[in-house]
C-alpha atoms as a PDB file:
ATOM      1  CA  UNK A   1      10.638  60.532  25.596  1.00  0.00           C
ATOM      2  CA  UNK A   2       9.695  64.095  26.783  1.00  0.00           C
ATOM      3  CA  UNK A   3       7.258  66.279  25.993  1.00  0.00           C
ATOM      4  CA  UNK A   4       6.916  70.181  26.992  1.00  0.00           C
ATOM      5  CA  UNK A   5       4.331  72.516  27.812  1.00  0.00           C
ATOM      6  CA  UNK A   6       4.743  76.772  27.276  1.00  0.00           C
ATOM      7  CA  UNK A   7       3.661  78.154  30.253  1.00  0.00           C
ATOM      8  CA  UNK A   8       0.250  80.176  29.750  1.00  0.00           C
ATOM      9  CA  UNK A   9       1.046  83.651  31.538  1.00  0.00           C
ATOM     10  CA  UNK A  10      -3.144  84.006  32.578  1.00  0.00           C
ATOM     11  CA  UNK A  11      -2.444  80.470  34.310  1.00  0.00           C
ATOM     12  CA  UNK A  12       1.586  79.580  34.806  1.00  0.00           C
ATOM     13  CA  UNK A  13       4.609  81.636  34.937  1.00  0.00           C
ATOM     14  CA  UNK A  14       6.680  78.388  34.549  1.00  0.00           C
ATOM     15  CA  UNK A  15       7.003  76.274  31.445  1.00  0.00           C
ATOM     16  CA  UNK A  16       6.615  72.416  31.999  1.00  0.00           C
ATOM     17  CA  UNK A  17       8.788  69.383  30.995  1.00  0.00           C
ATOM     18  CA  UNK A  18       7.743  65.576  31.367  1.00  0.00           C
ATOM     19  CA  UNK A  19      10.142  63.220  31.304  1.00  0.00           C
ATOM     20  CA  UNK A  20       8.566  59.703  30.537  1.00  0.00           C
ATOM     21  CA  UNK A  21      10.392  56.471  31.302  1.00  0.00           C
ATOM     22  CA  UNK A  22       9.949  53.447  29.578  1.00  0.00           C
ATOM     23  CA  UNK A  23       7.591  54.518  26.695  1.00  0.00           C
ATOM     24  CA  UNK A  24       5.678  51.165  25.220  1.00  0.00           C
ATOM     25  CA  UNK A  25       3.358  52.878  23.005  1.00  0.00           C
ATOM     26  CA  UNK A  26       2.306  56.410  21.819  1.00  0.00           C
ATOM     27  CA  UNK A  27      -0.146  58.109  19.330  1.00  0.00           C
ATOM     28  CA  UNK A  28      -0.293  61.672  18.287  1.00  0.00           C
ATOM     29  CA  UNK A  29      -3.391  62.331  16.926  1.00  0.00           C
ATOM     30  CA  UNK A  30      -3.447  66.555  15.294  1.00  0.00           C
ATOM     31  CA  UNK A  31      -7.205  67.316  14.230  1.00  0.00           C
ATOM     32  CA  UNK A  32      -5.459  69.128  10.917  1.00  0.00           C
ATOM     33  CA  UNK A  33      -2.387  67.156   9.532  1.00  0.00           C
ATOM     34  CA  UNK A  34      -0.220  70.386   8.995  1.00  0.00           C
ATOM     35  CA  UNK A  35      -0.534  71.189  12.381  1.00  0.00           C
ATOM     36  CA  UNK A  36       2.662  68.666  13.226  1.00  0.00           C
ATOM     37  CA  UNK A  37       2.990  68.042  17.018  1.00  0.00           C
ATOM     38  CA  UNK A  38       1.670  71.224  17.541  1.00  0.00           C
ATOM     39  CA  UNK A  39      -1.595  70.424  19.713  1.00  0.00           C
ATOM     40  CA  UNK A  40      -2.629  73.779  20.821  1.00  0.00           C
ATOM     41  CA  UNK A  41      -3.669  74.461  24.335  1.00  0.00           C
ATOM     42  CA  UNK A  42      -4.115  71.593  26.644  1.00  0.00           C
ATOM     43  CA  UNK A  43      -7.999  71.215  28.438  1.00  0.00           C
ATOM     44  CA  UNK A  44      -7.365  67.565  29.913  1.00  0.00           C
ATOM     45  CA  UNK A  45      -4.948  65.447  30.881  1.00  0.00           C
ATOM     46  CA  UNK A  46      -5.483  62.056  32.608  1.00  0.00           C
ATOM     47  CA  UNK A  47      -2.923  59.543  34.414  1.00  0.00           C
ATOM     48  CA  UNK A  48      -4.552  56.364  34.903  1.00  0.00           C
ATOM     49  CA  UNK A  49      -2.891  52.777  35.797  1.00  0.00           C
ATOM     50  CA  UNK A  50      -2.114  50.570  33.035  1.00  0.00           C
ATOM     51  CA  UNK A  51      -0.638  46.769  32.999  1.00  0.00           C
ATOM     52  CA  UNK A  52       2.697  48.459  31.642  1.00  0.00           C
ATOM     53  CA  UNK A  53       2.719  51.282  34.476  1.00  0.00           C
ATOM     54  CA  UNK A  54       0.440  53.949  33.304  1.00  0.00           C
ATOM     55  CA  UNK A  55      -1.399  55.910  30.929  1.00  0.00           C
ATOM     56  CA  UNK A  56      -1.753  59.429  30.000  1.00  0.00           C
ATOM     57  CA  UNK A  57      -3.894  61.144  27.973  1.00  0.00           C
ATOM     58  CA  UNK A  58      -3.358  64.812  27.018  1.00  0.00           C
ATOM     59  CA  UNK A  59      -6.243  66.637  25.053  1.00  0.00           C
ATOM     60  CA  UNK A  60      -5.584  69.710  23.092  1.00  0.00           C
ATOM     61  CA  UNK A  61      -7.668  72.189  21.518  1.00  0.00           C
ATOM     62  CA  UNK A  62      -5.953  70.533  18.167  1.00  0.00           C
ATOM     63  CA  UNK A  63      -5.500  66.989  18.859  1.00  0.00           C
ATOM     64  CA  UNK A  64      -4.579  64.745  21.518  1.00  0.00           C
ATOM     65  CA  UNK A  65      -1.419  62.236  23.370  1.00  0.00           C
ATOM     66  CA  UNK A  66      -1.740  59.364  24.252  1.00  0.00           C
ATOM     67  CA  UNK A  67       1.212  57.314  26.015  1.00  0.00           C
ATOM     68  CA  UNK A  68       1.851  54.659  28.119  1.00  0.00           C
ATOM     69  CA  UNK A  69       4.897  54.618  30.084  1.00  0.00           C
ATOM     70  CA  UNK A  70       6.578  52.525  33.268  1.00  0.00           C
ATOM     71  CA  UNK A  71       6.821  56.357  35.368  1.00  0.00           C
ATOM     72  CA  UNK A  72       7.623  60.033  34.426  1.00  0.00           C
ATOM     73  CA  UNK A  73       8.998  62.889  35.908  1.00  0.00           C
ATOM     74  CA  UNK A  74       7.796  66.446  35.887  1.00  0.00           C
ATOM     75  CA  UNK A  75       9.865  69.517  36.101  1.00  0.00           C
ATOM     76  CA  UNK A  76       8.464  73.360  36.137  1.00  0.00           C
ATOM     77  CA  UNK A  77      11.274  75.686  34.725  1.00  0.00           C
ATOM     78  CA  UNK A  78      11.570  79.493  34.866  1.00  0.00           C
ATOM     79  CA  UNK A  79       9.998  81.589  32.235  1.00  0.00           C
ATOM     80  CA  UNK A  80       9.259  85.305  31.942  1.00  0.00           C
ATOM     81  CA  UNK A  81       5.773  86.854  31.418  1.00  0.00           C
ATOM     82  CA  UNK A  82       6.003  90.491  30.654  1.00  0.00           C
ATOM     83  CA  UNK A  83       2.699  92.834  31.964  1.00  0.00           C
ATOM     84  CA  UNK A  84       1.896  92.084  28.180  1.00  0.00           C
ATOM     85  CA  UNK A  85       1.551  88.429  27.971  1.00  0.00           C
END
């Protein structure tokens, strides 16, 4: 499964992709139903160790993920912020 993050040009110039291996369970949980997997700006995310390898929880200003996978793998990619952004 992966999951990625738009970079935030006040906070990252790079966008961010996780790579999880060995998903056993996963909830997507959007405070509004029409907002899809669209959780909004992330202000949390937690790794913690779980029986099947680990957990992570992402909050959103919309909603939250929640996963448990055996490992991931993170990798920052080039974006461009113009003076704009």
């Amino acid at each position: 499964m992966e999951v990625e993050f738009q970079h935030n040009c006040w906070k990252h110039d790079q966008d961010l992709l996780i790579r999880y291996v060995g998903v056993s369970d996963f909830v997507i949980d959007p405070v509004d139903d029409d907002r899809g997997t669209d959780l909004g700006a992330v202000i949390l995310d937690e790794i913690l160790p779980h029986r099947d390898g680990c957990s992570h929880e992402i909050a959103c200003w919309d909603g939250t993920l929640s996963l448990v996978h055996r490992d991931l793998e993170a990798t920052w990619t080039e974006t461009s912020c113009s003076s704009k952004s």
